[in-house]
Protein backbone atom coordinates (compact mmCIF):
# COMPACT_ATOMS: atom_id res chain seq x y z
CA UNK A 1 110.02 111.36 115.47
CA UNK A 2 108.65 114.58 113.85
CA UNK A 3 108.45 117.51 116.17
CA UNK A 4 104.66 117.25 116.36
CA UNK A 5 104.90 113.90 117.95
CA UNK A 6 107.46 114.93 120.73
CA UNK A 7 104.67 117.29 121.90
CA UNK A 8 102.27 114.66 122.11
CA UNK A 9 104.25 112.32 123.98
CA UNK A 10 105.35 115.20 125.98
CA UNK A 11 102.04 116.45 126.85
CA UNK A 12 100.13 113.01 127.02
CA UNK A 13 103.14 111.93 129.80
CA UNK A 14 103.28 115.08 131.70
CA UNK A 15 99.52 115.22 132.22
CA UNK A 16 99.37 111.28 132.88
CA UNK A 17 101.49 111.88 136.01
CA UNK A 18 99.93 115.02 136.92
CA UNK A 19 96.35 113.48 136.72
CA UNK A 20 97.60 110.26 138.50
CA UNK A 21 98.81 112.52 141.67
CA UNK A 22 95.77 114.64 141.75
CA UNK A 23 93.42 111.86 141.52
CA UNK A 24 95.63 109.48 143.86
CA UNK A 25 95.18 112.37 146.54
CA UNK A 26 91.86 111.78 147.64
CA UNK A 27 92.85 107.80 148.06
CA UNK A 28 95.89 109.86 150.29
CA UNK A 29 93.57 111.87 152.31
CA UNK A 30 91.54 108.90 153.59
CA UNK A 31 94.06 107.29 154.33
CA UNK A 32 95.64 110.21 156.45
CA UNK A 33 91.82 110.62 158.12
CA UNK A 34 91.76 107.03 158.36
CA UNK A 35 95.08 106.51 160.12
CA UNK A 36 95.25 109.43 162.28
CA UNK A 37 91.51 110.79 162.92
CA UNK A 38 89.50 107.40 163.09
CA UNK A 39 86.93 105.50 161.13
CA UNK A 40 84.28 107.36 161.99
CA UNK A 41 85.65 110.77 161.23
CA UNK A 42 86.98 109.32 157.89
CA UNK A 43 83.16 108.32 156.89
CA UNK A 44 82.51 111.84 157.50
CA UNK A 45 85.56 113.03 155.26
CA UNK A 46 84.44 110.37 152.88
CA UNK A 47 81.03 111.10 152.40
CA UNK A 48 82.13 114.73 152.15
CA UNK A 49 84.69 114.85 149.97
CA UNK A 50 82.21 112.99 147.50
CA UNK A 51 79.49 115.75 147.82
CA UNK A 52 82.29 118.16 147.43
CA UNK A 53 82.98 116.83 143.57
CA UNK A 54 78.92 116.26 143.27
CA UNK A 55 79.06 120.16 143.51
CA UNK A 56 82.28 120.78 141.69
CA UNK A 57 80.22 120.09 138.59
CA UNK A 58 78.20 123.76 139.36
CA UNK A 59 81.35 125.45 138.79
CA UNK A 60 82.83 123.65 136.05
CA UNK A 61 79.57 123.75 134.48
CA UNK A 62 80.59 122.93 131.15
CA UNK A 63 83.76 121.57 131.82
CA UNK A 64 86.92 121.95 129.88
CA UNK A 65 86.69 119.16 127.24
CA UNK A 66 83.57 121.52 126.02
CA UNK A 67 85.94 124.59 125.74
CA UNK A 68 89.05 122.76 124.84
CA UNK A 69 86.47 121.79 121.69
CA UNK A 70 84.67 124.87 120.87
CA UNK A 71 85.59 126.35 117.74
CA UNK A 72 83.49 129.46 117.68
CA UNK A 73 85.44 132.52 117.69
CA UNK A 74 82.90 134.47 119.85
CA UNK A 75 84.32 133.00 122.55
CA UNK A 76 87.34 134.16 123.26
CA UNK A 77 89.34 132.81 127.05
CA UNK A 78 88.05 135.89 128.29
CA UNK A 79 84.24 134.69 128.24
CA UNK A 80 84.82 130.87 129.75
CA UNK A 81 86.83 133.12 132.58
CA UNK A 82 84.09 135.03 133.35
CA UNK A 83 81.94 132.63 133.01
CA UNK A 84 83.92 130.41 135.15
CA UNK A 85 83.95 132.89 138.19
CA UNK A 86 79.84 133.11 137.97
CA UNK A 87 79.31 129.61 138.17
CA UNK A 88 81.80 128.96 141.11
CA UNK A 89 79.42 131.77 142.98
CA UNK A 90 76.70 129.64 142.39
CA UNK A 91 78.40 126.60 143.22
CA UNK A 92 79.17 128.23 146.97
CA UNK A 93 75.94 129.41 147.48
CA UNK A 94 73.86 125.80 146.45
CA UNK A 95 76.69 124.28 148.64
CA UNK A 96 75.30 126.41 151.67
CA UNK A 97 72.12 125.88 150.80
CA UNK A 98 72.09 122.12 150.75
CA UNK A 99 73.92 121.80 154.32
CA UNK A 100 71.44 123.78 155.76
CA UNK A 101 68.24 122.03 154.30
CA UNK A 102 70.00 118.78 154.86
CA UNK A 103 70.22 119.41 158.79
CA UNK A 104 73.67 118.16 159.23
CA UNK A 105 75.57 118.84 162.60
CA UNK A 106 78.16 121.56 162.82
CA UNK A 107 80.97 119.95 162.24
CA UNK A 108 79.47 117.58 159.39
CA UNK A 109 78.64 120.90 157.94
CA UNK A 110 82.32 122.40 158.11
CA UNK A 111 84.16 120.05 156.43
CA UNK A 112 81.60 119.55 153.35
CA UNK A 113 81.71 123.72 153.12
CA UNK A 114 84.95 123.67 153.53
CA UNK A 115 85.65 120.74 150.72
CA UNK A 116 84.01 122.12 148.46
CA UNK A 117 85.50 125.79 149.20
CA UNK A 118 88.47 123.72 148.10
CA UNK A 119 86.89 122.42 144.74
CA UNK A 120 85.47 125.41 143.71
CA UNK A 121 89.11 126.75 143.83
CA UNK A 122 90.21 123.80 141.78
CA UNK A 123 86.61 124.05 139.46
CA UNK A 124 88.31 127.64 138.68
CA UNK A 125 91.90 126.08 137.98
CA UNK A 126 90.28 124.33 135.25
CA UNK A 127 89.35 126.94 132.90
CA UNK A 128 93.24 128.15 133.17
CA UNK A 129 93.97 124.47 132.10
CA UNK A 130 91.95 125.22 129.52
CA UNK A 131 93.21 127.81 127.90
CA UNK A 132 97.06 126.24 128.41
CA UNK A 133 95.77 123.06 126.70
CA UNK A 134 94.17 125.27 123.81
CA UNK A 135 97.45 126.21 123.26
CA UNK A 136 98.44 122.40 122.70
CA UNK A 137 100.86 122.70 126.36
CA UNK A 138 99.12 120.16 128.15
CA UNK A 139 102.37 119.21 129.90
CA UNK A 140 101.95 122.70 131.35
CA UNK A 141 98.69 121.33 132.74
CA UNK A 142 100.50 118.22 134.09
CA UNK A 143 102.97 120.04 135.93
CA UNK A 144 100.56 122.40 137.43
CA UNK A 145 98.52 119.11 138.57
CA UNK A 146 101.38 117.14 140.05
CA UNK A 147 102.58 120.64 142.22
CA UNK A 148 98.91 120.76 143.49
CA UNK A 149 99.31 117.34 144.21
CA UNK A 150 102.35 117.14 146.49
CA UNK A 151 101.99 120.13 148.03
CA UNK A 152 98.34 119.61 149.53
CA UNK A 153 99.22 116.35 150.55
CA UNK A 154 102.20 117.55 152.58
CA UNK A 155 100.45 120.44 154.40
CA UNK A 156 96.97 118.12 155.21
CA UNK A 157 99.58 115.61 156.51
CA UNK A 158 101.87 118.09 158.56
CA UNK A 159 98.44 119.74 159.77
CA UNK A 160 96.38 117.25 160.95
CA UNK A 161 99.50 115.25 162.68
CA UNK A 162 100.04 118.05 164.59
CA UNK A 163 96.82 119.63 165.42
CA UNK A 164 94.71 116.54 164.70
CA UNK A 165 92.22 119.20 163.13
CA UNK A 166 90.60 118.24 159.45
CA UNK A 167 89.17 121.46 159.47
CA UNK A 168 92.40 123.19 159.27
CA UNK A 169 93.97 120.66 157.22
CA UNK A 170 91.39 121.44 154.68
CA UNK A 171 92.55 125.08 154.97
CA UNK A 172 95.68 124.73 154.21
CA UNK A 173 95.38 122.63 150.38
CA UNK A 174 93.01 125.58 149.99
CA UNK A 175 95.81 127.68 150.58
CA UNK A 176 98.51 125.94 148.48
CA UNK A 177 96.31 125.73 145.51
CA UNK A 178 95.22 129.28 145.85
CA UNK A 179 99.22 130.24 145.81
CA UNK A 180 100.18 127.73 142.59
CA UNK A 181 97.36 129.40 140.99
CA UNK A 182 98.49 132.72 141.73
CA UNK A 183 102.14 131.85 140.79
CA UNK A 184 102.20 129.08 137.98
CA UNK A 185 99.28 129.01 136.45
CA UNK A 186 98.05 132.57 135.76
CA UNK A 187 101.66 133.06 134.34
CA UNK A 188 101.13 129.77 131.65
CA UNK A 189 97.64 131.03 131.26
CA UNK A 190 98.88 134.33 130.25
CA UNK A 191 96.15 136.00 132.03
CA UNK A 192 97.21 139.67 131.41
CA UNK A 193 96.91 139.34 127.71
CA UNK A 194 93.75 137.32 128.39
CA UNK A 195 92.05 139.76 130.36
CA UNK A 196 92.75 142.35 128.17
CA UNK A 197 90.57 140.27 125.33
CA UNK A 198 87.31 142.70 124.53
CA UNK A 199 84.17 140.82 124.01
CA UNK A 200 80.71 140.70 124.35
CA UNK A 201 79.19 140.10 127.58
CA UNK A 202 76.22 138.37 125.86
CA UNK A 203 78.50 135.02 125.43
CA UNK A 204 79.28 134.76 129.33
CA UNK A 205 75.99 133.53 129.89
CA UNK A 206 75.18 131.96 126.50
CA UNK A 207 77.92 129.39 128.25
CA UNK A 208 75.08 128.45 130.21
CA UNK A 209 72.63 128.06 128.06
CA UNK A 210 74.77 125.66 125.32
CA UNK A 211 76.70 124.22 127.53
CA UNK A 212 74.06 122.91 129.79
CA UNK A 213 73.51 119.50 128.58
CA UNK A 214 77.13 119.13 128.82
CA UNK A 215 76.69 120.45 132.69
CA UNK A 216 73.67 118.59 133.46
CA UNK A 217 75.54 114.97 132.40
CA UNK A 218 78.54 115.74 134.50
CA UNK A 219 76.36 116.49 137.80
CA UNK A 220 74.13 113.04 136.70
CA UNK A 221 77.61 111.04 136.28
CA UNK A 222 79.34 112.38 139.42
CA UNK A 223 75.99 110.90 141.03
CA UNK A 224 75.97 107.71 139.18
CA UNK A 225 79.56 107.32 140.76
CA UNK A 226 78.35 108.09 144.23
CA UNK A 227 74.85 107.11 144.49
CA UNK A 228 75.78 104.49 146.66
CA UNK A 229 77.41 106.56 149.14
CA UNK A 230 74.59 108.73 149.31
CA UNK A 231 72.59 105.66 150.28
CA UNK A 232 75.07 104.42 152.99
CA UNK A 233 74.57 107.92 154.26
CA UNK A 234 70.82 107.32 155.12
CA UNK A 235 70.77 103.70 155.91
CA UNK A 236 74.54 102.78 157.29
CA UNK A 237 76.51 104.50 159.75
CA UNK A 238 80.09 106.31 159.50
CA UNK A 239 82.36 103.76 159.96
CA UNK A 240 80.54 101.82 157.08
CA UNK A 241 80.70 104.74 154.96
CA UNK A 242 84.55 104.69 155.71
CA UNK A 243 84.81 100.93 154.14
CA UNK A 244 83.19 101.59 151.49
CA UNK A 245 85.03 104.74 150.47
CA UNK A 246 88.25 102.62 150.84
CA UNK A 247 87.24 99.84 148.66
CA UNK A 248 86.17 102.17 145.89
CA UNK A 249 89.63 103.97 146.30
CA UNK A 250 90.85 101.53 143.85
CA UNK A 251 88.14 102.34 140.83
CA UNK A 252 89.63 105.87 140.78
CA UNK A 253 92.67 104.39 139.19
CA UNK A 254 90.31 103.31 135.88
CA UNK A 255 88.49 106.12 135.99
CA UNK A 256 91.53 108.27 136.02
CA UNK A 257 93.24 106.27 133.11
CA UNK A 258 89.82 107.06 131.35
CA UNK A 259 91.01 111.05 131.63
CA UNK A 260 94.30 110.99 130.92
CA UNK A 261 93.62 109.28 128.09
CA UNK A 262 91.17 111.21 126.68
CA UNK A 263 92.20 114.85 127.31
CA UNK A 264 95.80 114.57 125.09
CA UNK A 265 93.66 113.61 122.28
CA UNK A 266 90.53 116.30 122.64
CA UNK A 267 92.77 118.61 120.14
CA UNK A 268 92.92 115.57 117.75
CA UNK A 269 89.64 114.72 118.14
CA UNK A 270 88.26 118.21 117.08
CA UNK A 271 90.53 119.04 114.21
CA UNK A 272 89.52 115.43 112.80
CA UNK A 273 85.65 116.63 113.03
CA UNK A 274 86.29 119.90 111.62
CA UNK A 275 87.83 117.92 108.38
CA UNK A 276 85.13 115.36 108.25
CA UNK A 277 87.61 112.26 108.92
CA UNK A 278 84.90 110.45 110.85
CA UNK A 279 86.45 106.87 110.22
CA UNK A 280 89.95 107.99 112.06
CA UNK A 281 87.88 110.28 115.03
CA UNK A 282 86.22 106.58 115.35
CA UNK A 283 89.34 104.66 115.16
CA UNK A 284 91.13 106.98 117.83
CA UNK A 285 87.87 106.86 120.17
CA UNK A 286 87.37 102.65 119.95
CA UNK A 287 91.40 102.23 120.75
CA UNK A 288 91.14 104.49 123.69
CA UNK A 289 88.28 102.43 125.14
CA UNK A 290 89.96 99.14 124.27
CA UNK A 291 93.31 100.72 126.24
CA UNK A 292 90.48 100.99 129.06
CA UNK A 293 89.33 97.58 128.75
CA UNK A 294 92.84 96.00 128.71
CA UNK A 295 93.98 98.16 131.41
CA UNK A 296 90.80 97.50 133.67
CA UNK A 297 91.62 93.38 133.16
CA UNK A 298 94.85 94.24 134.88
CA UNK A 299 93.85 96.32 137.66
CA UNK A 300 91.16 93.79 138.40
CA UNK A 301 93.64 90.56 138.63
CA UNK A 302 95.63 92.56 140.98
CA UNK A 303 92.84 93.53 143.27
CA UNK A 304 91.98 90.26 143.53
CA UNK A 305 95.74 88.80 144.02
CA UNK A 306 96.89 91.48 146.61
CA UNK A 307 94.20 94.31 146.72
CA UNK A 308 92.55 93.78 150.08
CA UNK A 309 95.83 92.79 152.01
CA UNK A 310 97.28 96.10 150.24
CA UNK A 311 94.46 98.62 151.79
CA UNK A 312 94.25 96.77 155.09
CA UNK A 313 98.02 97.76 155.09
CA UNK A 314 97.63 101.61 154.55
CA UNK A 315 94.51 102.21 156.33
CA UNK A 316 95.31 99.94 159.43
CA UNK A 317 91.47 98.09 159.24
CA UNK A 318 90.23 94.43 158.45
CA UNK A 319 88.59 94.31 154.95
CA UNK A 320 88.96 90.61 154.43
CA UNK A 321 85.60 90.09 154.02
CA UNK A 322 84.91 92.26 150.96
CA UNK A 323 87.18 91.03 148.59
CA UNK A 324 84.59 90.29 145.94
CA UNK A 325 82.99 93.05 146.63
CA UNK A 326 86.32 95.17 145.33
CA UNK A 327 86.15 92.94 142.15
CA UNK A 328 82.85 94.26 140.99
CA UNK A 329 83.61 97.25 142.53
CA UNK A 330 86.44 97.99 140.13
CA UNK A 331 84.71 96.14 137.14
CA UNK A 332 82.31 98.94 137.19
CA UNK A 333 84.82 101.42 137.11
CA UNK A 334 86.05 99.48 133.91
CA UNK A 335 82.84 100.24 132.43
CA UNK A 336 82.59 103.62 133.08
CA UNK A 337 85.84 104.75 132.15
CA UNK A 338 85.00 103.14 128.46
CA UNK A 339 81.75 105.39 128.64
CA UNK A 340 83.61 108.71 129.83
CA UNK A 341 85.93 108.11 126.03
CA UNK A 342 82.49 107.65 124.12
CA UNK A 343 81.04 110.62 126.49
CA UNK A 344 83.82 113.41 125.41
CA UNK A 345 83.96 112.19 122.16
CA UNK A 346 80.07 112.91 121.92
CA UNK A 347 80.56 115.75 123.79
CA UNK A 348 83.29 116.59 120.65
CA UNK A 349 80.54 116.29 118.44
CA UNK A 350 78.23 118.01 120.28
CA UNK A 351 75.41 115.69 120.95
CA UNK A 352 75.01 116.30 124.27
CA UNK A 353 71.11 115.70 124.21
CA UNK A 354 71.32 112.31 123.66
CA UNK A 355 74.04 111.81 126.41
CA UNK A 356 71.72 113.30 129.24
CA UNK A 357 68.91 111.35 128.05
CA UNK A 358 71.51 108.26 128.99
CA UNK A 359 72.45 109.67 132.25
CA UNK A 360 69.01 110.51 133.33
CA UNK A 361 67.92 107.07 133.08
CA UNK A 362 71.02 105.37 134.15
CA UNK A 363 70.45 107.80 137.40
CA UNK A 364 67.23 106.88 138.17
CA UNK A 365 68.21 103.24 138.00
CA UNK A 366 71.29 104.31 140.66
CA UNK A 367 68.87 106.36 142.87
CA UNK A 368 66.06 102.75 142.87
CA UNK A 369 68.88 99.97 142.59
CA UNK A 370 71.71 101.64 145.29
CA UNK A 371 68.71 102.44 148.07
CA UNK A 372 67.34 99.26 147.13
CA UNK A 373 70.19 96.86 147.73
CA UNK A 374 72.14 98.67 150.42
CA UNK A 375 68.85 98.78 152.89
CA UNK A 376 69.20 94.75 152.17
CA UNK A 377 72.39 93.75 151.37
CA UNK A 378 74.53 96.72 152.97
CA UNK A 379 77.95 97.17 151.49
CA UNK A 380 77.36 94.17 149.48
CA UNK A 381 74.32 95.73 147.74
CA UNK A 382 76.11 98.99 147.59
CA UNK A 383 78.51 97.33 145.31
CA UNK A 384 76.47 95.10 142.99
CA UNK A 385 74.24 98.59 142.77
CA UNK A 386 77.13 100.55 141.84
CA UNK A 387 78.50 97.60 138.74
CA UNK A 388 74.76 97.78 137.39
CA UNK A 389 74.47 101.31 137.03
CA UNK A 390 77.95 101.59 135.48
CA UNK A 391 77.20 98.56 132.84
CA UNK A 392 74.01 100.39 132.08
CA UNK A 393 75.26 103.66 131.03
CA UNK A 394 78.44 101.48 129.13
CA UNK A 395 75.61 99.93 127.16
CA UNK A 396 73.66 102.74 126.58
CA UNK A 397 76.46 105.29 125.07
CA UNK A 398 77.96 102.38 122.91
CA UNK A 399 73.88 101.98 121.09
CA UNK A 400 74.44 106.13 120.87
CA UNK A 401 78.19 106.53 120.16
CA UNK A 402 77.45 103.78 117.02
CA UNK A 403 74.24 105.61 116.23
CA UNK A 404 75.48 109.36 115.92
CA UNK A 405 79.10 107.31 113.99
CA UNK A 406 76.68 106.24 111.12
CA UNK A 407 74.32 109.17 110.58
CA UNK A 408 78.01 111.16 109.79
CA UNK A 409 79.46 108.77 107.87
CA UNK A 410 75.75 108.68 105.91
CA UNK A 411 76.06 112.55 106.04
């Protein structure tokens, strides 16, 4: 094994575990709410925590696969920092904004402020991670990840035990991330030489401007993946909200395999573009998604062997009755993490156009189909609603992804 491919496997297995404990944390939190501050609380946290990553998206913006991939040396780490601290701002302020013109109650309003307070600080971690994976040390990323991880976990747990308080359990991951940020990954970042970088101001904000496709399908998916929520949130009550949040726990496993998947291979991905090997960026792209597909098949036959006597174990409530309803819960996370490898790889290529067209349609099916079916068929209709719209955008990027494959290879 060359020393090129110890790196890989290095990075690709550091960041797996890193991105399995930071996305296995919100599962962790509910059940912590669940288990200690009641169902109806927990639809709170729930419905929260999901508005918190709808807003997340304002101050990624971009994101990082669209700077891992950009090529231009205009912008230097310098600009995506600065850019980075200007759209968390404006992620803060819409936040406040939509809790007060939603008319929520005080405390429904704390803990969505104060999730997303948390989020922005993890929006800004991001563009560090960045920068570290630009420098092909993803496992730097992975390390950083799995810290934030453990740590938050342990002080929300220790908090809310004894104090019983979400609020300042909240506080407290805000805290610990703050710190590893501070500590860990300004070091890896090396954000003294970074900040040092002289450039032009101009490309700050010209982030905005070519990067917002790339924004505006991120804030469209993170609604595909919770328009159903937001649906049980004006036509169910809390502790329905709760139940449904814990039988979607389980889809953030596929989705999560989607990323870790991906992000190893961004670096790959662009080099291969930048050489004009389309046929191997296509091979690499159409493995990852059959990975996806194989892995979903899994996860599915062990939801339906075990998965509902498994969560009625951790968060202490009958589920018996929704069985199926996991099932095509987590078959339309299969279908979405094969979309999110065809969405970065487009993003890669930078036809991000064509990707918002698909997410603009495939959320105003969500928005019609999820208020549709859960005002008649409840959580029921929340699920089938939530499998549609995922199948959807599947079949939409794979007409696009084969589309944009042949006009290069004709090119």
């Amino acid at each position: 094994m060359t020393k090129r491919d110890n790196i890989v496997k290095k990075n690709f297995l550091y960041n797996a575990v890193g991105s399995t404990v930071n996305a296995s944390i919100s599962l962790i939190f509910m059940i912590i709410v669940t288990r200690i501050n009641g169902t109806d609380k927990a639809g709170i946290f729930t419905f929260a925590f999901s508005t918190s990553c709808l807003f997340q998206v304002i101050g990624l913006f971009a994101g990082r696969a669209y700077q891992v991939t950009e090529t231009n040396k205009n912008y230097k780490n310098k600009v995506f920092i600065y850019n980075r601290i200007i759209s968390c701002i404006l992620m803060f302020v819409a936040s406040v904004l939509f809790v007060v013109i939603r008319g929520y109650n005080f405390y429904k309003c704390s803990i969505i402020v104060l999730l997303i307070m948390y989020k922005m600080v993890e929006a800004f971690s991001e563009v560090l991670y960045g920068i570290i994976q630009k420098n092909d040390e993803l496992y730097k990323v992975g390390i950083s990840l799995f810290l934030k991880g453990i740590l938050s976990v342990a002080s929300f747990l220790i908090l809310d035990i004894f104090t019983k308080n979400i609020e300042l359990s909240i506080l407290s991951i805000i805290f610990v991330n703050i710190l590893i940020i501070i500590f860990y990954d300004f070091k890896n970042a090396e954000i003294i030489n970074v900040l040092k970088e002289k450039i032009n101001n101009k490309f700050v904000f010209l982030i905005f401007k070519f990067g917002f496709f790339t924004f505006l399908l991120t804030i469209l998916t993170q609604y595909i993946i919770n328009a159903s929520k937001y649906a049980i949130d004006g036509n169910m009550s809390n502790e329905s909200q709760t139940i449904f949040g814990i039988i979607l726990m389980p889809a953030t496993l596929v989705i999560l395999c989607g990323q870790f998947l991906i992000h190893p291979f961004l670096n790959k991905l662009t080099q291969l573009l930048k050489e004009k090997r389309y046929n191997e960026f296509k091979n690499i792209v159409c493995k990852l998604v059959v990975a996806i597909f194989i892995f979903g098949i899994i996860i599915d036959i062990i939801a339906y062997l075990i998965g509902i006597p498994f969560l009625e174990l951790i968060y202490g409530i009958s589920l018996k009755k929704y069985k199926i309803d996991l099932i095509i819960i987590i078959t339309g996370a299969v279908f979405f993490g094969m979309s999110y490898i065809f969405s970065n790889a487009l993003i890669a290529t930078r036809n991000t156009f064509i990707q918002a067209l698909i997410f603009i349609i495939t959320s105003l099916f969500a928005l019609v189909a999820s208020n549709l079916l859960v005002s008649k068929q409840g959580i029921y209709g929340a699920s089938i609603s939530y499998m549609l719209s995922m199948l959807l955008l599947l079949v939409l990027f794979i007409i696009s992804f084969l589309f944009v494959s042949k006009r290069k290879e004709g090119n």
